[in-house]
N, C-alpha and C. Protein backbone atom coordinates (compact mmCIF):
# COMPACT_ATOMS: atom_id res chain seq x y z
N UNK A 1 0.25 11.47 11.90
CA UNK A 1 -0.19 10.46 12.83
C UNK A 1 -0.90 9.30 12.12
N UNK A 2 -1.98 9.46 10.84
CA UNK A 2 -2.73 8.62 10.45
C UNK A 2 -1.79 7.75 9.47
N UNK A 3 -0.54 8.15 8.91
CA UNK A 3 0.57 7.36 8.39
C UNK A 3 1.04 6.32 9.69
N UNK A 4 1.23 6.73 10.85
CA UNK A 4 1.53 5.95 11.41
C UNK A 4 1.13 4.59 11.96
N UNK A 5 -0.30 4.98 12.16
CA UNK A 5 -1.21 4.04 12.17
C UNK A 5 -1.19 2.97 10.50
N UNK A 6 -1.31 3.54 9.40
CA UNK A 6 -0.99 2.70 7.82
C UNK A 6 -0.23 1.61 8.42
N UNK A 7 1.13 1.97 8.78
CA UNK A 7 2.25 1.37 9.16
C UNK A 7 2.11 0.51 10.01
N UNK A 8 1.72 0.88 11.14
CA UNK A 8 1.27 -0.07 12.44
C UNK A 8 0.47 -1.47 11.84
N UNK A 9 -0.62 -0.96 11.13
CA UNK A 9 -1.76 -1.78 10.56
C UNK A 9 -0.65 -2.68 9.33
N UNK A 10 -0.24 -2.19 8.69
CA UNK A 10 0.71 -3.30 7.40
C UNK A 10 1.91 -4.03 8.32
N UNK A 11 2.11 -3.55 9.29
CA UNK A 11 2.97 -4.22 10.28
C UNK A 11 2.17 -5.64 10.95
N UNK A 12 0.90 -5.56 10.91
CA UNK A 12 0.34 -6.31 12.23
C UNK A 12 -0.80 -7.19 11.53
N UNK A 13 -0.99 -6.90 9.70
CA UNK A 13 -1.23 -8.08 8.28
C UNK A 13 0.09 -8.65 8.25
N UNK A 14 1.15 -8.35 8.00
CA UNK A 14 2.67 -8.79 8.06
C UNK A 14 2.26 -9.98 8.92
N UNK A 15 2.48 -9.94 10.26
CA UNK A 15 2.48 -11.02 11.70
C UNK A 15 1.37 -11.79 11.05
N UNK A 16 0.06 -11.15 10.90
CA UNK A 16 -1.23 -12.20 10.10
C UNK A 16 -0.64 -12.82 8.97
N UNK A 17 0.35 -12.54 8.43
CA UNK A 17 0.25 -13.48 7.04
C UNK A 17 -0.59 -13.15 5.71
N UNK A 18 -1.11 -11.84 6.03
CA UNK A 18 -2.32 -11.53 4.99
C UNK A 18 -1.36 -10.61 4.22
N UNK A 19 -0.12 -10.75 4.09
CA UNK A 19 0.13 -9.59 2.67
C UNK A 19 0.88 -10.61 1.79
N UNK A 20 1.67 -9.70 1.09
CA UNK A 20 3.05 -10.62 0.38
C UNK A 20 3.53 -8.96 -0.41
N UNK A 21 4.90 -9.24 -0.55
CA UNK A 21 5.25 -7.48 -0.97
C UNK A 21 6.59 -7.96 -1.97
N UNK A 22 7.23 -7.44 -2.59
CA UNK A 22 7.74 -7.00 -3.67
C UNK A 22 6.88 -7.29 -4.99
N UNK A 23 7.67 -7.03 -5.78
CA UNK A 23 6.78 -6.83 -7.23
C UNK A 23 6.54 -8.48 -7.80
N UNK A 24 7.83 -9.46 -7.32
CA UNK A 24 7.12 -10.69 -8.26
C UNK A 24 5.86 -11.08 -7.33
N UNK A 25 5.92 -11.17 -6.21
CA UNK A 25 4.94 -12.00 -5.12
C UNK A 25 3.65 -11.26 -5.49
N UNK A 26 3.53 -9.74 -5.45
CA UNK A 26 2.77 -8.84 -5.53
C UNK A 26 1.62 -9.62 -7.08
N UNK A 27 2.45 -9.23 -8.04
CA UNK A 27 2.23 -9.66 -9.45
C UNK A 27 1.51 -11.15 -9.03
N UNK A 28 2.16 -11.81 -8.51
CA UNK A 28 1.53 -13.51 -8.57
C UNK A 28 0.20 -13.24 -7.91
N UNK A 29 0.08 -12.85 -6.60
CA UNK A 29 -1.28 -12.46 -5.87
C UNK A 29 -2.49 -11.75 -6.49
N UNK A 30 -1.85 -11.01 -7.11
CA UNK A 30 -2.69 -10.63 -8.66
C UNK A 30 -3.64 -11.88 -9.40
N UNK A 31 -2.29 -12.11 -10.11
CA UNK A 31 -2.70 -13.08 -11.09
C UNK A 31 -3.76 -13.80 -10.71
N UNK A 32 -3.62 -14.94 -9.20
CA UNK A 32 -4.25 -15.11 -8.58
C UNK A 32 -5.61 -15.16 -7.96
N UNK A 33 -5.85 -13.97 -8.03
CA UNK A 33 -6.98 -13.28 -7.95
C UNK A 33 -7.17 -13.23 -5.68
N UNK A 34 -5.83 -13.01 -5.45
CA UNK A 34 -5.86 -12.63 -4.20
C UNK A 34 -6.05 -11.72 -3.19
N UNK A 35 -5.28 -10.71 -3.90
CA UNK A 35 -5.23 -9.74 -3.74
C UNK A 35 -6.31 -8.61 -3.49
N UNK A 36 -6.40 -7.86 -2.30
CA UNK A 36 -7.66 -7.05 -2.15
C UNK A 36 -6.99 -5.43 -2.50
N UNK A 37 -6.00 -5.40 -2.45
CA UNK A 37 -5.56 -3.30 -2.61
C UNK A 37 -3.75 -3.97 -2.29
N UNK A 38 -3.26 -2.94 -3.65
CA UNK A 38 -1.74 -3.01 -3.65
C UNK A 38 -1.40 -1.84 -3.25
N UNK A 39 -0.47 -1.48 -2.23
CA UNK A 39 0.16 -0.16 -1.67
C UNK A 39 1.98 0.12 -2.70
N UNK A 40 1.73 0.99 -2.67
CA UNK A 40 2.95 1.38 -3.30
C UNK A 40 4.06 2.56 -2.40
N UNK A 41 5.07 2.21 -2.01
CA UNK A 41 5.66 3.81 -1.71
C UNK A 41 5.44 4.92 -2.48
N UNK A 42 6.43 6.34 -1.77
CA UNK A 42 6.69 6.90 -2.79
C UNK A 42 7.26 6.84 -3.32
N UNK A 43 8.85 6.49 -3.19
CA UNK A 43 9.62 6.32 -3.96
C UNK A 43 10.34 5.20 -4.98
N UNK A 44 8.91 4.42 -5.28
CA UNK A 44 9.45 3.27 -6.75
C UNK A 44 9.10 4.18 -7.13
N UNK A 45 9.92 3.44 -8.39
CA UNK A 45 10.44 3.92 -9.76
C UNK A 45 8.92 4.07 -10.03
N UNK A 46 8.79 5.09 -11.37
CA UNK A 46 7.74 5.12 -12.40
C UNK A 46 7.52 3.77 -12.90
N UNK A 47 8.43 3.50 -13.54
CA UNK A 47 8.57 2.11 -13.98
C UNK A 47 7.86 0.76 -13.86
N UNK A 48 8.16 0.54 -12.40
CA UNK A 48 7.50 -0.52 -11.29
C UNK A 48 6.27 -0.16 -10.86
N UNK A 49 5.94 1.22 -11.20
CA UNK A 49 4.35 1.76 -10.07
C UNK A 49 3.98 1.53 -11.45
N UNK A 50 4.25 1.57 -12.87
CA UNK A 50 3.17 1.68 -14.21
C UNK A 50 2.95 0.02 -14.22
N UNK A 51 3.81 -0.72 -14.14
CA UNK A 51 3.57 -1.72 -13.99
C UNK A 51 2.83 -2.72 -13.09
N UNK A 52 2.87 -2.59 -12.07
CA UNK A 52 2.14 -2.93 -11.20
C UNK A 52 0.54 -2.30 -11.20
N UNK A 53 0.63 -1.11 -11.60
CA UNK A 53 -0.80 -0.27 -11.68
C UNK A 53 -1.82 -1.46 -12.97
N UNK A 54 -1.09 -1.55 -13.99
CA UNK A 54 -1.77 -2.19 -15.29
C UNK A 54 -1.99 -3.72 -14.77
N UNK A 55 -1.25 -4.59 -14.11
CA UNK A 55 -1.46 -5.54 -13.38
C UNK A 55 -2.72 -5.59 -12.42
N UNK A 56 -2.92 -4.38 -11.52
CA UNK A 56 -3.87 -4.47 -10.44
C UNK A 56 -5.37 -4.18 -11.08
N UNK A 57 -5.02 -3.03 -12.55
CA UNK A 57 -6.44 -2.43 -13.07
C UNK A 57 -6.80 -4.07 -13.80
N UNK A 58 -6.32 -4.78 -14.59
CA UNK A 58 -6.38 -5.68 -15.23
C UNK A 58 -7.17 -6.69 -13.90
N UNK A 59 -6.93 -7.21 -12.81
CA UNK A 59 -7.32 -8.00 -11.68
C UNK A 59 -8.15 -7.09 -10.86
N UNK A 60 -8.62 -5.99 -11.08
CA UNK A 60 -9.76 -5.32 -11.05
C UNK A 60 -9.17 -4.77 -9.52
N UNK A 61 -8.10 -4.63 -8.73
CA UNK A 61 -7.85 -4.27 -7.44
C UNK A 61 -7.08 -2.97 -7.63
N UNK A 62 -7.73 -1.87 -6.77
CA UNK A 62 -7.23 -0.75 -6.10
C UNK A 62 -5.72 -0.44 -6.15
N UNK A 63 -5.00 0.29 -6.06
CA UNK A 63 -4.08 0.66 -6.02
C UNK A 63 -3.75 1.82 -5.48
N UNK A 64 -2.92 2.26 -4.47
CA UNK A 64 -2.87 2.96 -3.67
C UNK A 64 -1.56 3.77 -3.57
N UNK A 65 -0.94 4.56 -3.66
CA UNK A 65 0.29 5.42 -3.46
C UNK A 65 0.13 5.33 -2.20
N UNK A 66 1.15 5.36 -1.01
CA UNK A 66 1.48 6.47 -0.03
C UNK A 66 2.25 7.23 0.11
N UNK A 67 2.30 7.97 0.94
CA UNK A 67 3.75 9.03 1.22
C UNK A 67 4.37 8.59 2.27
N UNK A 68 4.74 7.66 2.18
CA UNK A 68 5.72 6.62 2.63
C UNK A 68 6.83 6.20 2.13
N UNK A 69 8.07 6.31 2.28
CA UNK A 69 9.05 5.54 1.80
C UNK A 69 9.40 4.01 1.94
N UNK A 70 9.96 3.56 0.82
CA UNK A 70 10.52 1.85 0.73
C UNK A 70 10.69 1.58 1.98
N UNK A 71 11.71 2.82 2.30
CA UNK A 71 12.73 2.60 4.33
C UNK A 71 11.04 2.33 4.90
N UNK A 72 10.62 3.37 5.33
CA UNK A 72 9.48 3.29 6.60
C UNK A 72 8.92 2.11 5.90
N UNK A 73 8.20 1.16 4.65
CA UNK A 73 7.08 0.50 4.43
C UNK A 73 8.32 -1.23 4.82
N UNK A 74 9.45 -1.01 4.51
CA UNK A 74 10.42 -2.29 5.19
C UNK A 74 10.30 -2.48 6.39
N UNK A 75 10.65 -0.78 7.13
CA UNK A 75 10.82 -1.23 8.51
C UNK A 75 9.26 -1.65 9.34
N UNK A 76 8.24 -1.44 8.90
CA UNK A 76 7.19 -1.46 9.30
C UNK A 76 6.57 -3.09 9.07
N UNK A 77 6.96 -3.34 8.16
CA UNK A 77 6.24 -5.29 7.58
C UNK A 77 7.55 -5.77 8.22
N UNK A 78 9.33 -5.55 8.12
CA UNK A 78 10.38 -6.15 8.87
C UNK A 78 10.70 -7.28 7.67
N UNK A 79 10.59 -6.41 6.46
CA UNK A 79 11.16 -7.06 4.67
C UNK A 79 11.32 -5.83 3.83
N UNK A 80 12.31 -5.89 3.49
CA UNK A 80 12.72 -4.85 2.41
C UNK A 80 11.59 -5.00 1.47
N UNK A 81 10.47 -3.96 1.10
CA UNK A 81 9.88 -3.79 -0.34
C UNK A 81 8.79 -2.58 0.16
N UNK A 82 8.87 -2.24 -1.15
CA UNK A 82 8.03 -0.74 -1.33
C UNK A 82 6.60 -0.84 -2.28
N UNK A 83 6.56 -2.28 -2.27
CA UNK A 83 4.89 -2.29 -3.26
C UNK A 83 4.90 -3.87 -1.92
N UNK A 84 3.41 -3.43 -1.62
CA UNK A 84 2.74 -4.42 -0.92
C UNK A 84 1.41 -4.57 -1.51
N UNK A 85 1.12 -5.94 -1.43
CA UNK A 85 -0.74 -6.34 -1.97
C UNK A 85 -1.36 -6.88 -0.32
N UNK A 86 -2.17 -6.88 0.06
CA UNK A 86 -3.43 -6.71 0.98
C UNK A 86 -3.97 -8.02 0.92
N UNK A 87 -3.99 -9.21 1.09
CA UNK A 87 -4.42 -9.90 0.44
C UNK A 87 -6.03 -10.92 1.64
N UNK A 88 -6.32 -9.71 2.49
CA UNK A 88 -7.62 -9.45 3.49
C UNK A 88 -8.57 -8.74 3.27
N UNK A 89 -9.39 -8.49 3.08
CA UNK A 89 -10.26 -7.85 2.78
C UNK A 89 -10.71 -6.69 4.26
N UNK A 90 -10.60 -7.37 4.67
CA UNK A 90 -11.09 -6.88 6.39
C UNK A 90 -9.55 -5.47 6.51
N UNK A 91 -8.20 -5.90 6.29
CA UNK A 91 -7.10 -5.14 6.57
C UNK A 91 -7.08 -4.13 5.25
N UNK A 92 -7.68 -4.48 4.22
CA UNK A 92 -7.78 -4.04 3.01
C UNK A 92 -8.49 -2.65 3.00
N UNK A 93 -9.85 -2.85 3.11
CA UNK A 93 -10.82 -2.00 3.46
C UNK A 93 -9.98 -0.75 4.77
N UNK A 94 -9.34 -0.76 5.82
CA UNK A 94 -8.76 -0.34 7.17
C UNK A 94 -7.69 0.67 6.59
N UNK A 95 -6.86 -0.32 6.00
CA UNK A 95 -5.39 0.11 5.02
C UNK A 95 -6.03 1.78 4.26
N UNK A 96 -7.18 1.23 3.43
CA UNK A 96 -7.55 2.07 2.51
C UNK A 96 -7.95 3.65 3.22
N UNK A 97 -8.95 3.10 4.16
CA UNK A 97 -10.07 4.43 4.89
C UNK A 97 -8.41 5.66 5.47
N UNK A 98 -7.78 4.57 6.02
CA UNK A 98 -6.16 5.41 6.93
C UNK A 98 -5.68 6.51 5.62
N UNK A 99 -5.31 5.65 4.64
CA UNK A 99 -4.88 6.02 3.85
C UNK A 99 -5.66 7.64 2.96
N UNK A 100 -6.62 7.28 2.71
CA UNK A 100 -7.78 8.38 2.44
C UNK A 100 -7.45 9.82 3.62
N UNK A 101 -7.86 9.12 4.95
CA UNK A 101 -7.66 10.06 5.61
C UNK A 101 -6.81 10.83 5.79
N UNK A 102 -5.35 10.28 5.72
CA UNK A 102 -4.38 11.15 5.63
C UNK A 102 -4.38 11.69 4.33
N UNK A 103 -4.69 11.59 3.28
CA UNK A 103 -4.69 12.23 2.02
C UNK A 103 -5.67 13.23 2.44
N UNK A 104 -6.95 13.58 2.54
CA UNK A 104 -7.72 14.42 3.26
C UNK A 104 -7.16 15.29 3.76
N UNK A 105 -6.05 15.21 5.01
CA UNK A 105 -5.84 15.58 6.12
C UNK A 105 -4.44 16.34 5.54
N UNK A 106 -3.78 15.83 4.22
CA UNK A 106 -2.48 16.21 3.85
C UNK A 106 -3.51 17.73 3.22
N UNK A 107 -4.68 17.25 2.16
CA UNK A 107 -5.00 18.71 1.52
C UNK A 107 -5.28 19.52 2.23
N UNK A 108 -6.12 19.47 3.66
CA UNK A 108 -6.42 20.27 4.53
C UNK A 108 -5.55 20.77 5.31
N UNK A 109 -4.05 20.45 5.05
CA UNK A 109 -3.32 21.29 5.35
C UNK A 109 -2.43 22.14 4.24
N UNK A 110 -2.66 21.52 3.70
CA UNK A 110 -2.59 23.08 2.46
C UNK A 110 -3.07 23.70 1.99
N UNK A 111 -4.80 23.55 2.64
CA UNK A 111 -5.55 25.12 2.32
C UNK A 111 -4.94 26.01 3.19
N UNK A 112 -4.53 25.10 4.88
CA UNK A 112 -4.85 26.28 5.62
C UNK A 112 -3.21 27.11 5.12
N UNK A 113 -2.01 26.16 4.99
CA UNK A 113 -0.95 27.57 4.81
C UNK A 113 -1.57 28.50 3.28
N UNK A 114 -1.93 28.68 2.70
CA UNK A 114 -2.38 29.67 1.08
C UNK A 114 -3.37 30.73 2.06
């Protein structure tokens, strides 16, 4: 459920205008110094997530995995890309806490099946 909400919320910065997503736009917002937290799917490449990671630590911003796919993080902003930057602070901070929580909420369900 709290993925869905991620989605809802990067859907509704999308309409605000507060993101920008694939890797060059991502990278420029960086550079920039725009950028508040870059989301990544799961499924980029190693490749693109090492890269983008050394980009965001370098511009001092967060970086975030979800367990989200490219598909769901396209259909959700309504643009093909699987690395998004945040570039709100206000949606930034929101993005993050969701995100946490379902990570939380993913381990707490694998104490209870063990």
């Amino acid at each position: 459920m709290n993925m869905n909400r991620l989605l809802s919320l990067l859907g509704i910065a999308r309409r605000a205008g507060k993101i920008s997503w694939g890797r060059d736009a991502v990278e420029e917002s960086l550079r920039k110094g725009k950028a508040h937290l870059v989301l990544v799917a799961a499924d980029i490449s190693a490749k693109t997530t090492a890269g983008v990671r050394f980009s965001a630590e370098r511009a001092g911003v967060p970086v975030l995995s979800v367990h989200e796919t490219i598909e769901s993080v396209s259909q959700a902003i309504g643009k093909r890309a699987g690395i998004v930057a945040v570039l709100d602070e206000g949606f930034a901070k929101k993005l993050k806490a969701l995100a946490e929580e379902t990570a939380a909420g993913d381990a707490e369900k694998g104490r209870e099946t063990i």
